[in-house]
Protein backbone atom coordinates (compact mmCIF):
# COMPACT_ATOMS: atom_id res chain seq x y z
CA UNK A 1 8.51 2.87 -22.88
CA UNK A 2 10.82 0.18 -21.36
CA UNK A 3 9.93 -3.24 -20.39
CA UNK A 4 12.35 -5.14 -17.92
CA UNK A 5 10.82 -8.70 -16.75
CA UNK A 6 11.97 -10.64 -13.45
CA UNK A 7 11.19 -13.76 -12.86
CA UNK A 8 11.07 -15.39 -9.76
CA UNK A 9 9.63 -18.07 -7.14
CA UNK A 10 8.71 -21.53 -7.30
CA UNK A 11 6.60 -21.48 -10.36
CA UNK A 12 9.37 -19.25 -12.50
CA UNK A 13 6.25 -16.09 -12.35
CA UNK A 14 6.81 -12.92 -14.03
CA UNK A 15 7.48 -9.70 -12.43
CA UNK A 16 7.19 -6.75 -14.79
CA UNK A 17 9.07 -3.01 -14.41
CA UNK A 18 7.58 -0.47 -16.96
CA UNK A 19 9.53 2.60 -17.70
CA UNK A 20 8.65 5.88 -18.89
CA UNK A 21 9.35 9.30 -19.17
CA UNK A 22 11.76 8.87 -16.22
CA UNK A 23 9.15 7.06 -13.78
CA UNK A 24 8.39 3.16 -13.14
CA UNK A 25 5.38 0.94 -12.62
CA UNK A 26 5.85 -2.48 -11.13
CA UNK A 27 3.46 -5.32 -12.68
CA UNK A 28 3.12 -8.37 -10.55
CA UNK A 29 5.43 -9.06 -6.80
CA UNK A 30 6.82 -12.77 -7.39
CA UNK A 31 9.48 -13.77 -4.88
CA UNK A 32 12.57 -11.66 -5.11
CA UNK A 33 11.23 -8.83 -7.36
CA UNK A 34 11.92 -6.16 -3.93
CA UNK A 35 15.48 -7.34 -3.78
CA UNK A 36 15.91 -7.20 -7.88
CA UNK A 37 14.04 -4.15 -7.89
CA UNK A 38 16.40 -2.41 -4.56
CA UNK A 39 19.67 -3.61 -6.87
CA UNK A 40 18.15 -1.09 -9.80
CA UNK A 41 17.97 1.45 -7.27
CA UNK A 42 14.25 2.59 -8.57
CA UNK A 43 11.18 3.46 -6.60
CA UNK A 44 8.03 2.34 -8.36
CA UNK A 45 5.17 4.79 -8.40
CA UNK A 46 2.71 1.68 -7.83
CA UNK A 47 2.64 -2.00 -7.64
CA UNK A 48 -0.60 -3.46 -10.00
CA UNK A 49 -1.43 -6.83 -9.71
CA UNK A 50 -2.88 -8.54 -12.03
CA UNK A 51 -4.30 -10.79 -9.61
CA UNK A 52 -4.31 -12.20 -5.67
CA UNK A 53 -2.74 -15.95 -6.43
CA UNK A 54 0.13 -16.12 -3.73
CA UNK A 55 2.72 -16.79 -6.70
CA UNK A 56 2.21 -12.83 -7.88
CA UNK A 57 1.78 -11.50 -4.48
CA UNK A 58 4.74 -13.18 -2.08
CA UNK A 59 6.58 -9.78 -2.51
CA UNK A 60 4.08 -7.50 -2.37
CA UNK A 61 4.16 -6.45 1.37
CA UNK A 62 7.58 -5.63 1.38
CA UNK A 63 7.33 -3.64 -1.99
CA UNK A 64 5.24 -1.69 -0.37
CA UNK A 65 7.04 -1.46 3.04
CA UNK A 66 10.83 -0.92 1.80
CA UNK A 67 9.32 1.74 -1.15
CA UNK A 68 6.66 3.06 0.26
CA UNK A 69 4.52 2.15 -2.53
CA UNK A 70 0.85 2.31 -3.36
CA UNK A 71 -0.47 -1.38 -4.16
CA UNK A 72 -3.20 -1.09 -6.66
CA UNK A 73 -5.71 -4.74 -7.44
CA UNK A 74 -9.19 -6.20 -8.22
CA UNK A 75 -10.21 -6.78 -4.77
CA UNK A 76 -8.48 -6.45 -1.34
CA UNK A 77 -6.05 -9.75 -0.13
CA UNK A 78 -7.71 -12.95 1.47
CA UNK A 79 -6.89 -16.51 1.79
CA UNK A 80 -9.53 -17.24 -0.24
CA UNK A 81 -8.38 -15.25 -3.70
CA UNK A 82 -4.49 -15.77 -2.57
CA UNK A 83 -5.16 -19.47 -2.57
CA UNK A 84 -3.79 -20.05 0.41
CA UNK A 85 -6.42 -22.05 2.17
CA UNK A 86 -6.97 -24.27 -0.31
CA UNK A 87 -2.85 -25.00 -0.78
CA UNK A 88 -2.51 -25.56 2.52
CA UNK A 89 -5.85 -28.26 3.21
CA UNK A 90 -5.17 -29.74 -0.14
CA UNK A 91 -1.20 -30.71 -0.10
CA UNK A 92 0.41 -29.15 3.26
CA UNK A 93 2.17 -26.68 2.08
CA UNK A 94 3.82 -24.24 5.04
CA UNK A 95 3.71 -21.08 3.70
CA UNK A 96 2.21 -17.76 4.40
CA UNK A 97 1.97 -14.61 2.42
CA UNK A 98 3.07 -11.43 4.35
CA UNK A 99 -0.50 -9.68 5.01
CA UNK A 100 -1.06 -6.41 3.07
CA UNK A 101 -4.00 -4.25 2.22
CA UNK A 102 -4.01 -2.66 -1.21
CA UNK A 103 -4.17 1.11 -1.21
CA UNK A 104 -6.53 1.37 -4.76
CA UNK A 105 -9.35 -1.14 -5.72
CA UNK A 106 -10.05 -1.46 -9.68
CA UNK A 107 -13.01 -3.73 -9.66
CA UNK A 108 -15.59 -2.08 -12.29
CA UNK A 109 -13.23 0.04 -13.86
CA UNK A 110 -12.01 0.48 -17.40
CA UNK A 111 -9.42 2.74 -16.82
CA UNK A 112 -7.43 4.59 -14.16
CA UNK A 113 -4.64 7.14 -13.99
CA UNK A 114 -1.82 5.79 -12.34
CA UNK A 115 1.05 8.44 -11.52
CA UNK A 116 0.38 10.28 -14.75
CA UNK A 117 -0.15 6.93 -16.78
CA UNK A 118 -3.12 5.80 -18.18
CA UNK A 119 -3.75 2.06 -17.92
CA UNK A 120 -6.39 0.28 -19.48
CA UNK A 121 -8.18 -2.44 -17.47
CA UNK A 122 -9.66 -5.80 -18.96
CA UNK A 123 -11.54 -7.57 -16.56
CA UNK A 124 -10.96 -11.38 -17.75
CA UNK A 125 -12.09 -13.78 -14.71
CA UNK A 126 -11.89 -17.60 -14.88
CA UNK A 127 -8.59 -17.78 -13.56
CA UNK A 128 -9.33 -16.54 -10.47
CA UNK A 129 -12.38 -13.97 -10.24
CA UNK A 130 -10.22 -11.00 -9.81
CA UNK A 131 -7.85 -11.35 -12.79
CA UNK A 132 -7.08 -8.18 -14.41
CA UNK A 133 -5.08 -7.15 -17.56
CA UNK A 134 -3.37 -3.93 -17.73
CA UNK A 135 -2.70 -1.79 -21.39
CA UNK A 136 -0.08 1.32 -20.43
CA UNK A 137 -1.92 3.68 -22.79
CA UNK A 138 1.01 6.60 -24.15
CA UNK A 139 -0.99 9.80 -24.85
CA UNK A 140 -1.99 11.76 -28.09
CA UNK A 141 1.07 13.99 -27.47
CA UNK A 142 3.63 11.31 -27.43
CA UNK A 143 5.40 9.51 -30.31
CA UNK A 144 5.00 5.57 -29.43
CA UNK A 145 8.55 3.57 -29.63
CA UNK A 146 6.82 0.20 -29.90
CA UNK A 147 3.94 -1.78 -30.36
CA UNK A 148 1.05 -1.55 -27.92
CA UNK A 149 1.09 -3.78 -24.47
CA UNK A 150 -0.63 -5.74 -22.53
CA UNK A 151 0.40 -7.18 -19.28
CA UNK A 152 -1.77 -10.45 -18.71
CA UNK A 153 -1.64 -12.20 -15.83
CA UNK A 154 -2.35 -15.94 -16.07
CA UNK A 155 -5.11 -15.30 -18.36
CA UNK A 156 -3.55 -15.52 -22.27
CA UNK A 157 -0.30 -17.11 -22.39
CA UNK A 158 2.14 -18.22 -25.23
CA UNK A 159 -0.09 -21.32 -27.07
CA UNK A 160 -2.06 -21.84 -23.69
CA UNK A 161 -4.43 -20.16 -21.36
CA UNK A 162 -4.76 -19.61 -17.79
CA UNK A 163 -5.78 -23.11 -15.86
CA UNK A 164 -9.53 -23.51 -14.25
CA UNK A 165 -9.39 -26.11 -11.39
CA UNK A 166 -8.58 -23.45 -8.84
CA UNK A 167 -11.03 -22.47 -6.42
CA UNK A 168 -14.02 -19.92 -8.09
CA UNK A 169 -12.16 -21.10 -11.64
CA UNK A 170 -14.56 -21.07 -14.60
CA UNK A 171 -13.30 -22.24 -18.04
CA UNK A 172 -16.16 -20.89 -20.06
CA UNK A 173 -15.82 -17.29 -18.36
CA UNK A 174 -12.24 -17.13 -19.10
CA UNK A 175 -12.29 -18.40 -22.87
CA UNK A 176 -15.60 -15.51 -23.32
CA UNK A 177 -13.29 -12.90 -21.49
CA UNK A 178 -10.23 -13.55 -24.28
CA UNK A 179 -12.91 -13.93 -27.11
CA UNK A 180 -14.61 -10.37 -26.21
CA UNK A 181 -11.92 -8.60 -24.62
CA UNK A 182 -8.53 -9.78 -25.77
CA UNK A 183 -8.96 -10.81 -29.42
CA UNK A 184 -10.60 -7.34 -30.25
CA UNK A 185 -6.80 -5.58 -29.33
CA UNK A 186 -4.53 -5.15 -32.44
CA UNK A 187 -2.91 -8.19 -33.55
CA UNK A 188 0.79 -6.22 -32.95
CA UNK A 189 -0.09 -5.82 -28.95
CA UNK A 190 2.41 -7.84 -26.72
CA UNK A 191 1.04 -9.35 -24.55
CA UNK A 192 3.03 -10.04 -21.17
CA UNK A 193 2.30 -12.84 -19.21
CA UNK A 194 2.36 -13.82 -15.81
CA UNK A 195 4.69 -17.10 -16.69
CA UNK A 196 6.78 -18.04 -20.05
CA UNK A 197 7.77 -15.76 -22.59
CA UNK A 198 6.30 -12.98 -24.34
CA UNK A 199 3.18 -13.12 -27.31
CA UNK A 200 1.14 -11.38 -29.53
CA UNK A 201 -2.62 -11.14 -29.63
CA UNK A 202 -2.30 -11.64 -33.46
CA UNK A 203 0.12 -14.84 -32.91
CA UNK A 204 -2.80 -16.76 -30.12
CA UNK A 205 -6.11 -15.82 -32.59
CA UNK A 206 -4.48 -18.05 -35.27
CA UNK A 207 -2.26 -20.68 -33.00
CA UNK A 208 -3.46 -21.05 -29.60
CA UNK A 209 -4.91 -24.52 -29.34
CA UNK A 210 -7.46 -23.20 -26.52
CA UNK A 211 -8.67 -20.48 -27.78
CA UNK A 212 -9.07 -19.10 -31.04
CA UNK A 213 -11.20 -16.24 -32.68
């Protein structure tokens, strides 16, 4: 399994391409990930988002126009979840995500099989309601080459946690979500987030000012 992280847009968010057994998954469609991902000459079996804020969704449209690739999320697109309402009302900004429908809704899931990988799915709103975290899962059959993943969205980040003053955000909800879902992973997991660098689960239970177990 091979991890290759783009970052991109306004607010530096990371796009994630997982490798494996000669296919791709693409975690995440910040601005300029369809243009990174064209120069690697890969088709992605799926696009996952972690969640609908415009920052991880600018690219997703044309992911899924110039590939021809399945979008999988939470919930389908609004202005609502992509926070584009409230951008626009409360500081003018002029922008406008390219419409797009996803192809696969996750909400109440734990798990889904996503061209022949397994992904575990940790519903952790408080964020924004539809935040999911995804945990490739490499079967009984194969040898592992690294420590288990996680690819987190904005909800755990290095020493910090996702922010709550969004629309629908909910601070207590997201800190119970880490607490019951997160923490419980083993401490070796990497955990990918949606912005900064890379962390453990084992590194935030002891450090992270916000939340510890």
């Amino acid at each position: 399994m091979k991890i290759d992280t783009f970052t991109g847009g306004y607010f530096q968010t990371n796009g994630y391409l997982l490798t494996h057994n000669g296919a791709a998954w693409l975690i995440d469609a910040p601005d300029g990930i369809a243009d990174w991902l064209a120069t690697r000459e890969i088709v992605p079996e799926a696009l996952l988002l972690t969640h609908l804020h415009y920052d991880h969704i600018i690219d997703a449209a044309v992911v899924k126009e110039r590939f021809d690739c399945p979008i999988w999320s939470h919930s389908q697109p609004d202005p609502d979840l992509t926070l584009e309402t409230v951008l626009k009302e409360s500081i003018g900004w002029p922008f406008n995500v390219t419409p797009f429908e996803s192809d696969h809704l996750m909400a109440g899931k734990t798990e889904v099989e996503i061209g022949g990988l397994n992904f575990d799915l940790y519903h952790v709103p408080g964020h924004s309601p539809d935040s999911l975290c995804f945990a490739p899962r490499i079967s009984s059959s194969e040898a592992a080459d690294g420590p288990p993943v996680l690819f987190g969205g904005d909800v755990l980040f290095q020493g910090s946690i996702g922010r709550t003053d969004f629309p629908h955000g909910n601070h207590d909800q997201l800190l119970e979500g880490i607490l019951s879902k997160l923490y419980p992973l083993p401490g070796e997991t990497v955990v990918y987030p949606g912005h900064g660098p890379a962390t453990t689960v084992g590194v935030e239970r002891i450090q992270n000012p916000y939340v510890r177990a």
